[in-house]
Protein backbone atom coordinates (compact mmCIF):
# COMPACT_ATOMS: atom_id res chain seq x y z
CA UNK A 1 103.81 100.96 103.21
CA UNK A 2 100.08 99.17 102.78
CA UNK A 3 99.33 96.37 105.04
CA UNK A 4 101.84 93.24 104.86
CA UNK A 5 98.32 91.06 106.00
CA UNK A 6 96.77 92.62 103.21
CA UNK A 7 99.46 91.93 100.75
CA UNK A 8 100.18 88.35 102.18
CA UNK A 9 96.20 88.04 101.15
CA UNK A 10 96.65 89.12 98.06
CA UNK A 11 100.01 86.88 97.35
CA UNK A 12 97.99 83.59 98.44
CA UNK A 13 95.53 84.21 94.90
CA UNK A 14 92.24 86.36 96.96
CA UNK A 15 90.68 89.09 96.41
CA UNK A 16 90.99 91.93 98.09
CA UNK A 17 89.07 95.45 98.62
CA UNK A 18 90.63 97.91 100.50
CA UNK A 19 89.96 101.49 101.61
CA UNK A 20 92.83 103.36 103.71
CA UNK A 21 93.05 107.16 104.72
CA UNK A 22 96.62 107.36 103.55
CA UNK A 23 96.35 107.74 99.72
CA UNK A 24 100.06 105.91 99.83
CA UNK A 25 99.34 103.01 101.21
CA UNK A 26 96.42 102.40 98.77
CA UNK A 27 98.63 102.76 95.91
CA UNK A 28 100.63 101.00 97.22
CA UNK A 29 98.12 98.13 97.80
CA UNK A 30 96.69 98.68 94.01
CA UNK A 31 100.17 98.25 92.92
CA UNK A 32 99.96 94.93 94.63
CA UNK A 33 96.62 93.85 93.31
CA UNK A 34 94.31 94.99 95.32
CA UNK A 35 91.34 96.93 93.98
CA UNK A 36 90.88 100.43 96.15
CA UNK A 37 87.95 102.17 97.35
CA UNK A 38 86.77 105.67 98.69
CA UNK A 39 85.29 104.60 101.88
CA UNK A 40 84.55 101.69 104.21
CA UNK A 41 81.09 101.88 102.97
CA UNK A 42 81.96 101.03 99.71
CA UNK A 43 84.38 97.89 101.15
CA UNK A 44 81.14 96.74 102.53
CA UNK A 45 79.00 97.18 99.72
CA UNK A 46 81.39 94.96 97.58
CA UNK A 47 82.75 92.14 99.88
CA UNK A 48 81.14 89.16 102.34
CA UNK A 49 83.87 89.27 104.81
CA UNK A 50 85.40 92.06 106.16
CA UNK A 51 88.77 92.28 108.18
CA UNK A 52 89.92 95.74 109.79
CA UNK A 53 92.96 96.33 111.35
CA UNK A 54 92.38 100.04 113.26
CA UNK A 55 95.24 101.81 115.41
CA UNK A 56 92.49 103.30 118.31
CA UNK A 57 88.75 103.00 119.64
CA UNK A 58 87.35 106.27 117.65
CA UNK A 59 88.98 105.54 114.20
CA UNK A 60 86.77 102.00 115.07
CA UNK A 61 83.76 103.66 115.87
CA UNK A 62 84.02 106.04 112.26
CA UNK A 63 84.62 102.94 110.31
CA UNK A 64 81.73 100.92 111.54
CA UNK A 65 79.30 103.71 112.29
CA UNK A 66 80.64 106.96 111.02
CA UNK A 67 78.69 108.99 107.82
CA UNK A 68 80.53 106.40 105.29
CA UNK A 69 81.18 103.36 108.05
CA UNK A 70 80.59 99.83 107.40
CA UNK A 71 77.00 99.74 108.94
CA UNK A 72 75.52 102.29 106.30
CA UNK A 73 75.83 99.53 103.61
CA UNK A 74 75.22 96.30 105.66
């Protein structure tokens, strides 16, 4: 259900901060280890690196620049 990348992350001993708009694949990424967020804002605010893996060009766009995007925080 949450990101195998995300989970093979997690498996190798890192951290890792996610944020998802399917409640189900954050708990199931929480379940795994990972700590969750409410936005990608709040990824940003926590983390030096950031990896996104985003099905289409608008979904992009809201994450990096939408009301609680990446760039509000960096």
């Amino acid at each position: 259900m949450g990101s195998p990348m995300a989970k093979n992350v997690i498996s190798k001993g890192h951290d890792v901060i996610v944020y998802d708009v399917k409640k189900e694949s954050l708990a199931d990424l929480q379940e795994h280890g990972a700590q969750v967020t409410n936005s990608p804002k709040e990824v940003a605010e926590e983390v030096d690196c950031i990896i996104t893996m985003l099905p289409n060009n608008d979904i992009v766009l809201d994450v990096y620049q939408g009301e609680k995007g990446i760039l509000k925080s960096v």
